[in-house]
N, C-alpha and C. Protein backbone atom coordinates (compact mmCIF):
# COMPACT_ATOMS: atom_id res chain seq x y z
N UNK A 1 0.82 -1.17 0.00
CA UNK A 1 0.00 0.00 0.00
C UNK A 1 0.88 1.25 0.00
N UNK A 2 0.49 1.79 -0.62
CA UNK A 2 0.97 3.40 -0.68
C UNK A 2 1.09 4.56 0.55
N UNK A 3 2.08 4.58 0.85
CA UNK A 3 2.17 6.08 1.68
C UNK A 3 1.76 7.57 1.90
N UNK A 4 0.72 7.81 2.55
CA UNK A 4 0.39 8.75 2.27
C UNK A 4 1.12 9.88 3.66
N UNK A 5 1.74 10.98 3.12
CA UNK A 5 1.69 11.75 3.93
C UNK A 5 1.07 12.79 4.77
N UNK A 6 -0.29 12.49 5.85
CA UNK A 6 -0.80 12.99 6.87
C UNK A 6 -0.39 13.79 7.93
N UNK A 7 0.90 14.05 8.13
CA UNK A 7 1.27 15.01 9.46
C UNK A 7 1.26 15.52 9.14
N UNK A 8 0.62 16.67 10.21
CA UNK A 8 0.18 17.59 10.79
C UNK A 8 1.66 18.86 9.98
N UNK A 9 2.83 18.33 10.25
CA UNK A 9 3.49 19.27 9.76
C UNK A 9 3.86 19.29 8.67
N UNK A 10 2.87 18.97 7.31
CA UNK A 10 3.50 18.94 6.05
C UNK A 10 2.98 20.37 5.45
N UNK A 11 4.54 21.00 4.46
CA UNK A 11 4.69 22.23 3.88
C UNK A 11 3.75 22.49 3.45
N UNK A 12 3.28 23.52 3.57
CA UNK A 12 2.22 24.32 2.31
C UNK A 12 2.78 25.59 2.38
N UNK A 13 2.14 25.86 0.90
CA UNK A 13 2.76 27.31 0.09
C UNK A 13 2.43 28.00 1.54
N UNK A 14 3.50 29.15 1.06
CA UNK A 14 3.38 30.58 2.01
C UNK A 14 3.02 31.85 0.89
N UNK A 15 1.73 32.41 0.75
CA UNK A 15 1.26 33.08 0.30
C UNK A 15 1.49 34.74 0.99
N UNK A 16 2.22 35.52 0.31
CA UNK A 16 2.50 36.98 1.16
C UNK A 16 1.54 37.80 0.49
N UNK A 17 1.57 39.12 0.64
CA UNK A 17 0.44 40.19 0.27
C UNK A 17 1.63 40.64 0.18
N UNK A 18 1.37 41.53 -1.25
CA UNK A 18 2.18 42.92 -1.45
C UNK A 18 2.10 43.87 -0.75
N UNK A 19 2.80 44.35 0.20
CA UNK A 19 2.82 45.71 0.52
C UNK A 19 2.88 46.82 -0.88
N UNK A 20 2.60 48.26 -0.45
CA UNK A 20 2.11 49.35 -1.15
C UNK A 20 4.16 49.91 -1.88
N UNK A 21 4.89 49.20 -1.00
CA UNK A 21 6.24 49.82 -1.95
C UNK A 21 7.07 48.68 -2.70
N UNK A 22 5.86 47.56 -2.63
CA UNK A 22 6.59 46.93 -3.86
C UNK A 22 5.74 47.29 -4.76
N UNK A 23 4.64 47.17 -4.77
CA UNK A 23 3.86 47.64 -5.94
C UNK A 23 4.20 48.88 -6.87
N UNK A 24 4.54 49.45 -6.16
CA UNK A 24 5.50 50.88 -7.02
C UNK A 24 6.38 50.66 -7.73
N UNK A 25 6.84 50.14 -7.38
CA UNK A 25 8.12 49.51 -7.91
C UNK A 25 8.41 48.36 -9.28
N UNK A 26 6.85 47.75 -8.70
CA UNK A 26 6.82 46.99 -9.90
C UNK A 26 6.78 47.44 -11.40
N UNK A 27 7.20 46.52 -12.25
CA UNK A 27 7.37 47.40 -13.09
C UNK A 27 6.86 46.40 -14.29
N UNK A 28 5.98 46.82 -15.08
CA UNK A 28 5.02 45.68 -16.07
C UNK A 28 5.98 45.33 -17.15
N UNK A 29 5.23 44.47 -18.08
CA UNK A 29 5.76 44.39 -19.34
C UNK A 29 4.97 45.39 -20.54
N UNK A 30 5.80 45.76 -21.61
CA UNK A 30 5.29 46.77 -22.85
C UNK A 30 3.81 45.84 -23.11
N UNK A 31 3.85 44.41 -23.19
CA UNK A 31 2.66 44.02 -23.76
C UNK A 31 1.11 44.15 -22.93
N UNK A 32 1.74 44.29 -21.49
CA UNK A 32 0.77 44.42 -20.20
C UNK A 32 -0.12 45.63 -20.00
N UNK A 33 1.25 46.93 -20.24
CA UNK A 33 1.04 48.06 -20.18
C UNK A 33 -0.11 48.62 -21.82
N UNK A 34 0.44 48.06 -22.52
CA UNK A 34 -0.79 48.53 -23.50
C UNK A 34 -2.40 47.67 -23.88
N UNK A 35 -2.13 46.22 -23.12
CA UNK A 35 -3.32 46.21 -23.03
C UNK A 35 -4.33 46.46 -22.05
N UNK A 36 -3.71 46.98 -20.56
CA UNK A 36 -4.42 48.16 -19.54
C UNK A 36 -4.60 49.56 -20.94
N UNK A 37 -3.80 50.02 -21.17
CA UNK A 37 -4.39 51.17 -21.83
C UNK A 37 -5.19 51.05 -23.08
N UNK A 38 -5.24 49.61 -23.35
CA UNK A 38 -6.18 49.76 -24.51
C UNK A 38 -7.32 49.61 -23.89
N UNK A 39 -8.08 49.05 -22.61
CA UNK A 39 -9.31 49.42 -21.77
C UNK A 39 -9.59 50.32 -21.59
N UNK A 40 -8.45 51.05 -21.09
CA UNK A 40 -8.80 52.45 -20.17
C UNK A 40 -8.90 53.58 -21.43
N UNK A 41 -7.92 53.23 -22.85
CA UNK A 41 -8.82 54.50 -23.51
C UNK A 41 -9.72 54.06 -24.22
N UNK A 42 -10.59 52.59 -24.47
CA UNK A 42 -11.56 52.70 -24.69
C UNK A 42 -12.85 52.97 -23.77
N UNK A 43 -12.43 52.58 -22.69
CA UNK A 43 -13.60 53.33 -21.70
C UNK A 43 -13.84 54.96 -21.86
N UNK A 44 -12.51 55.62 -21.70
CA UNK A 44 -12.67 57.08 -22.12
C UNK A 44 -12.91 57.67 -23.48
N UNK A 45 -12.92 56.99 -24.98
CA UNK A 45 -13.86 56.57 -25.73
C UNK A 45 -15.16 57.20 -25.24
N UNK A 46 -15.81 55.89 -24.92
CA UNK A 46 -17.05 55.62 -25.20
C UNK A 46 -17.63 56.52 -23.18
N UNK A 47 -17.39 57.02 -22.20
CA UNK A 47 -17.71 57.39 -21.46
C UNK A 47 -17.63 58.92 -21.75
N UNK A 48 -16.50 59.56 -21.91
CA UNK A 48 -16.16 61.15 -22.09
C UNK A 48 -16.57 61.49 -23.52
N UNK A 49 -15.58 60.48 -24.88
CA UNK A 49 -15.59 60.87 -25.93
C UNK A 49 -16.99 60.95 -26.83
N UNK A 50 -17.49 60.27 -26.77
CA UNK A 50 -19.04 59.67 -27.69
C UNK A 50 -20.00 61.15 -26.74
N UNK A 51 -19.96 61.09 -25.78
CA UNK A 51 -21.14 62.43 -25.36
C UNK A 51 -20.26 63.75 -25.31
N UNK A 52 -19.35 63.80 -25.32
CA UNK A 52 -18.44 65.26 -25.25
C UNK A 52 -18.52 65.99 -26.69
N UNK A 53 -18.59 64.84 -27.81
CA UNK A 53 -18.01 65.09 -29.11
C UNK A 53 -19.51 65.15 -29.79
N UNK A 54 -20.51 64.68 -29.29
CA UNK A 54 -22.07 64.40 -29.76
C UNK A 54 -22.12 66.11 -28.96
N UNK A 55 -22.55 66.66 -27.97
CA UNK A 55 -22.91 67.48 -27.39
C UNK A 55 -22.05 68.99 -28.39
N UNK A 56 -20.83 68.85 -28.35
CA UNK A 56 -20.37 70.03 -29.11
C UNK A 56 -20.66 70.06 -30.91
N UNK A 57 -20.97 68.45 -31.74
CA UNK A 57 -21.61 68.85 -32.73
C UNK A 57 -22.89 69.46 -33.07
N UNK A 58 -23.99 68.77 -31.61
CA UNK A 58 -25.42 69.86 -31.86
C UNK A 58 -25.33 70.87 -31.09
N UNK A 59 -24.47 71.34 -30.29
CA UNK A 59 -23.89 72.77 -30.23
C UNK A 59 -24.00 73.66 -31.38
N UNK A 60 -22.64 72.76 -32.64
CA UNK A 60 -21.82 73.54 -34.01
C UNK A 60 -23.38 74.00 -34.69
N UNK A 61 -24.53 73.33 -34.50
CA UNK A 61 -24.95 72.98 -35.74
C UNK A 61 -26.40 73.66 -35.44
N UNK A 62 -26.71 74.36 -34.34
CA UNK A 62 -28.40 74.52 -34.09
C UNK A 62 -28.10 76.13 -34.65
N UNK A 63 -27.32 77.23 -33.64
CA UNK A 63 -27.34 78.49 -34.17
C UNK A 63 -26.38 78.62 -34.12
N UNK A 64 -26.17 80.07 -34.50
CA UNK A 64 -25.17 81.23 -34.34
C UNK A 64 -24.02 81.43 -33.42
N UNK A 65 -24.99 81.11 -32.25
CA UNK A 65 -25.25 81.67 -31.11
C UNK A 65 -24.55 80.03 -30.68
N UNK A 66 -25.00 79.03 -30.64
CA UNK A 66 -24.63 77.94 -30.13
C UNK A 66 -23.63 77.62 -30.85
N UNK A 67 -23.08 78.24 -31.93
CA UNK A 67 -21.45 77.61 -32.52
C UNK A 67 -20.70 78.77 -31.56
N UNK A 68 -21.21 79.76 -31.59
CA UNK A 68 -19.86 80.58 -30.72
C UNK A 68 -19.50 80.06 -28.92
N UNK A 69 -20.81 79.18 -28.17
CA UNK A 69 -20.26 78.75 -27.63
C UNK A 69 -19.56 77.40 -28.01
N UNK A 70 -19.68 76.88 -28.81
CA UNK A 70 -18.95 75.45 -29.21
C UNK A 70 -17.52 76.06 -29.41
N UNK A 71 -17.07 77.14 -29.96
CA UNK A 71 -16.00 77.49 -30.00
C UNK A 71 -15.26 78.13 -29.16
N UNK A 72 -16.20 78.59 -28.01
CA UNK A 72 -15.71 78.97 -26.92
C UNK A 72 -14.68 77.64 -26.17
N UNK A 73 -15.76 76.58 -26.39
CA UNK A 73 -15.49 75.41 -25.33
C UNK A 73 -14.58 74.88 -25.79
N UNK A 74 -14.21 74.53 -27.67
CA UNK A 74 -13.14 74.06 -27.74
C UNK A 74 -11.43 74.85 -27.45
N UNK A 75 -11.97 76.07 -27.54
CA UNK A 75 -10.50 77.29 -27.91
C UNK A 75 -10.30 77.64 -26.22
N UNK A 76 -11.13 76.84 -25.40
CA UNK A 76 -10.46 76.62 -24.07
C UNK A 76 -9.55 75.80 -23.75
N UNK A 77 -8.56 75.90 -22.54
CA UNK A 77 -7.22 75.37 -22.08
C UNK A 77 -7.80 73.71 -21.87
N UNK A 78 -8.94 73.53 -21.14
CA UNK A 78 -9.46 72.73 -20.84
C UNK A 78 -10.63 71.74 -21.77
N UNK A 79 -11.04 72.54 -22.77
CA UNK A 79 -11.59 71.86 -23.73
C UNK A 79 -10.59 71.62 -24.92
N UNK A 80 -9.13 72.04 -24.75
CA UNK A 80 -8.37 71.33 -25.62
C UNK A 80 -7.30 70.46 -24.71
N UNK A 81 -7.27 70.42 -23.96
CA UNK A 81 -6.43 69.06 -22.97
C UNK A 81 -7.48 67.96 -23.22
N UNK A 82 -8.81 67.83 -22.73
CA UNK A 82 -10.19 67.19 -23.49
C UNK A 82 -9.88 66.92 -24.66
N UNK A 83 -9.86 67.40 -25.59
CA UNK A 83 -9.54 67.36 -26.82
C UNK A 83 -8.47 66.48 -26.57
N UNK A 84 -6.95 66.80 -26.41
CA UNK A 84 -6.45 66.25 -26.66
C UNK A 84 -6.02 64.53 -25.77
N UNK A 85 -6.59 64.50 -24.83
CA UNK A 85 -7.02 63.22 -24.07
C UNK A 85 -7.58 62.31 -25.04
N UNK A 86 -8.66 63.11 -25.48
CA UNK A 86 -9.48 62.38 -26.49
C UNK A 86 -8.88 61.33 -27.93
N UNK A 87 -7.81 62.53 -28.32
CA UNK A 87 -7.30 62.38 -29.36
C UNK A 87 -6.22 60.92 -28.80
N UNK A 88 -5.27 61.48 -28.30
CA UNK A 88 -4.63 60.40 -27.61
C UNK A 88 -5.04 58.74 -27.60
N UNK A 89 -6.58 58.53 -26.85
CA UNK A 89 -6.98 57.53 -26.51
C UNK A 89 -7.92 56.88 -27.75
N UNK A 90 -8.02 57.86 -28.72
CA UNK A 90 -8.19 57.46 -30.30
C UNK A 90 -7.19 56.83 -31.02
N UNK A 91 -6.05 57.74 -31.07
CA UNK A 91 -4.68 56.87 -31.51
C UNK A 91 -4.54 55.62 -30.94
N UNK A 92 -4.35 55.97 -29.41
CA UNK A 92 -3.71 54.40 -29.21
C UNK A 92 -4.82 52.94 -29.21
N UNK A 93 -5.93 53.52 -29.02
CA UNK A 93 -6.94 52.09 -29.23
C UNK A 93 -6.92 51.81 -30.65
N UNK A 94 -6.55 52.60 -31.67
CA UNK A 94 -6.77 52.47 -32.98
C UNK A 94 -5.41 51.29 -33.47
N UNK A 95 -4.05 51.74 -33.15
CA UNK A 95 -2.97 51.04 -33.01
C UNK A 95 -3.04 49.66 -32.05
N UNK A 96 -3.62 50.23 -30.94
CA UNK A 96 -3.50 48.68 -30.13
C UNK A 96 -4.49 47.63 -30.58
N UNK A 97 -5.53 48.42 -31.22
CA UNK A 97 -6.67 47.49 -31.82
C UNK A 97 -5.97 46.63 -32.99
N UNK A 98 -5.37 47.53 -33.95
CA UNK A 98 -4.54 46.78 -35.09
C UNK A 98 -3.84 45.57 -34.40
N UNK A 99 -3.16 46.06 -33.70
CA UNK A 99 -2.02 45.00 -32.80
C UNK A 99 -2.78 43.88 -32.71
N UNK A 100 -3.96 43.99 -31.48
CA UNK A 100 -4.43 42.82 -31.00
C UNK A 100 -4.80 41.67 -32.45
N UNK A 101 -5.47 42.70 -33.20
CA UNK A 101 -5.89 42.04 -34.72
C UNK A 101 -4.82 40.36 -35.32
N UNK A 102 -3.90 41.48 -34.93
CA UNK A 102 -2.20 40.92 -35.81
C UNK A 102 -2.49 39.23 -35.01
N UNK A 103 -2.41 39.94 -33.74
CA UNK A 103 -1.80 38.99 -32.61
C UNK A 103 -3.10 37.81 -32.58
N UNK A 104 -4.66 38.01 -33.12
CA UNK A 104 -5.62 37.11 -33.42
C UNK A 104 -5.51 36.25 -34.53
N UNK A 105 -4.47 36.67 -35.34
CA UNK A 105 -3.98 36.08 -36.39
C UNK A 105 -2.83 35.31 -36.72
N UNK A 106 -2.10 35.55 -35.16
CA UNK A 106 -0.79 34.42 -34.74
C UNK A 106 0.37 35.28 -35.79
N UNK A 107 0.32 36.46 -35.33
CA UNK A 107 1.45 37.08 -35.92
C UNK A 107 2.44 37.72 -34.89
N UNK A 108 3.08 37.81 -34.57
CA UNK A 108 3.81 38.00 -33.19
C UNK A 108 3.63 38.07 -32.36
N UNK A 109 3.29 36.87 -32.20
CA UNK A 109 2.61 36.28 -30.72
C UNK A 109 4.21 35.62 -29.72
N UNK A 110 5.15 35.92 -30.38
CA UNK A 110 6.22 35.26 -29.70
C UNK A 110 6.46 36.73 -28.86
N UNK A 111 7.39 35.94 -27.62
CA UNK A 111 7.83 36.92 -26.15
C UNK A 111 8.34 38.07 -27.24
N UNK A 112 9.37 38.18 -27.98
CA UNK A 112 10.06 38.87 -28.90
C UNK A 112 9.36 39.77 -29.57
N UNK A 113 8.54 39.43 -30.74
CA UNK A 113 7.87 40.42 -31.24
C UNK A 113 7.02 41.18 -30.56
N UNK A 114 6.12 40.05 -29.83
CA UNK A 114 5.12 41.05 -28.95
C UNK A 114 5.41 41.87 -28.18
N UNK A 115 6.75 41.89 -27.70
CA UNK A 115 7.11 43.11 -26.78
C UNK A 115 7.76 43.89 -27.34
N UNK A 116 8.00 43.73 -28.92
CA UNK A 116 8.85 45.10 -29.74
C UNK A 116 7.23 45.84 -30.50
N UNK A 117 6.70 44.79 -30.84
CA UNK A 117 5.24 45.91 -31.45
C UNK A 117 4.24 46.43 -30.15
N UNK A 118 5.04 46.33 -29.06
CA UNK A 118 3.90 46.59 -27.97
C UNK A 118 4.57 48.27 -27.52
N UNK A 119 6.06 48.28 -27.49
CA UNK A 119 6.90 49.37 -27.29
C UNK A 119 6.61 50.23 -28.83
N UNK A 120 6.28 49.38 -30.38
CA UNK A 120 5.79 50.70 -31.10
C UNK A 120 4.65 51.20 -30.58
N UNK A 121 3.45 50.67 -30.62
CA UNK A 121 2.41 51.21 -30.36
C UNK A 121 2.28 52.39 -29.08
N UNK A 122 3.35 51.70 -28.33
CA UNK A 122 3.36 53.05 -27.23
C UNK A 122 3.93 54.04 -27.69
N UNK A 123 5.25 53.99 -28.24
CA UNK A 123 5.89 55.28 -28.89
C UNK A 123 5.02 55.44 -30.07
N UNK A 124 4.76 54.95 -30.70
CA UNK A 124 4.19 55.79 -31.83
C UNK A 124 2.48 56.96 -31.46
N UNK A 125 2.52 55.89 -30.47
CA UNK A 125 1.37 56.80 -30.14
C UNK A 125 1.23 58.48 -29.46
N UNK A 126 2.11 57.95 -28.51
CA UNK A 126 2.87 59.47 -28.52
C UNK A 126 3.29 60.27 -29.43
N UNK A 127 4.00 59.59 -29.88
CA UNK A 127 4.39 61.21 -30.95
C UNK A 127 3.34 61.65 -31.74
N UNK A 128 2.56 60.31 -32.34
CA UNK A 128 1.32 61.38 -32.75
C UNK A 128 0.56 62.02 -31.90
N UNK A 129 0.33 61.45 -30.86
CA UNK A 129 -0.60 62.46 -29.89
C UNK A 129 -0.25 63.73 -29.94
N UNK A 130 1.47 64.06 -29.50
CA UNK A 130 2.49 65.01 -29.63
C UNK A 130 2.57 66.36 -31.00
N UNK A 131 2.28 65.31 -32.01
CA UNK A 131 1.90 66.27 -33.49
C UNK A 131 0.87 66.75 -33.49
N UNK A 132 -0.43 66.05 -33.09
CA UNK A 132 -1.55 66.28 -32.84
C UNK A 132 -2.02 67.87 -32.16
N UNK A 133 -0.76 67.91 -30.65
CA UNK A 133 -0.64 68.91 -30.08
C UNK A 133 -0.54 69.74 -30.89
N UNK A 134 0.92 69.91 -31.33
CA UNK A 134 1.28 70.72 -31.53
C UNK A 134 0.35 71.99 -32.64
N UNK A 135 -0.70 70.65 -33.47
CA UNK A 135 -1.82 71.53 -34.23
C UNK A 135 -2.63 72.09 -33.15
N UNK A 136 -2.96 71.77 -32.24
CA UNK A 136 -4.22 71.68 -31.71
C UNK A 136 -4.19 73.04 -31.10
N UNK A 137 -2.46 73.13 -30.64
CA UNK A 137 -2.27 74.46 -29.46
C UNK A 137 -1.43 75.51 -30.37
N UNK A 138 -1.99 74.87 -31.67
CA UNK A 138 -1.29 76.84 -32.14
C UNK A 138 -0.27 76.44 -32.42
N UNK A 139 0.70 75.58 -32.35
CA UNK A 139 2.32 75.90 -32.43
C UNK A 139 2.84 75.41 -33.03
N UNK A 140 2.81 74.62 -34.43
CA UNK A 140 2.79 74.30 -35.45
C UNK A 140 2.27 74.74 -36.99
């Protein structure tokens, strides 16, 4: 018959909780980090973007009177950081969306690629966001 081990003192895992300064510390992977941000700017999408961007077109479009505030709201500091939040989380869901596409299609799905097209999509997204600015605030 087989041995089974029953005492009382046999090992089991030791499970710890992160304290709050490793978590800081931690530090993700490129492929981790953009698919948290491909949630979070499609939530801001479809929560901020879809009624922010609906509300200032029947603004543009009823009077006179209601385009000059639509242009008030965009040619503000704060309705162009909005703006450009917006823009931002357009780019990169648009890119990370492509990505995921690729990656449904068993195209660099290896550790390697996926973490070099995961670091474009982040840089590239930036800099367009960045060009984007630079129209958005005049300085281009």
């Amino acid at each position: 018959m087989a041995e089974t081990n029953t005492s009382p003192r046999a090992v089991k895992p030791a499970f710890r909780n992160l304290d709050l300064g490793q978590l800081l510390r931690y530090r993700m992977a490129p492929p981790a980090l953009v698919s948290i941000l491909h949630r979070v700017s499609g939530v801001l999408l479809f929560l901020i973007g879809i009624p922010f961007i609906l509300y200032l077109f029947q603004n543009s479009l009823t009077s006179e009177l209601s385009f000059e505030t639509y242009r008030r709201a965009v040619s503000s500091w704060l309705g162009k950081l909005v703006l450009l939040a917006l823009i931002w989380a357009f780019i990169h869901h648009l890119l990370a969306g492509i990505r995921f596409l690729l990656l449904d299609l068993h195209v660099g799905i290896e550790r390697q690629p996926s973490s070099t097209t995961a670091k474009a999509v982040l840089g590239v997204s930036v800099v367009l966001t960045l060009i984007c600015a630079l129209f958005l605030f005049g300085l281009f």
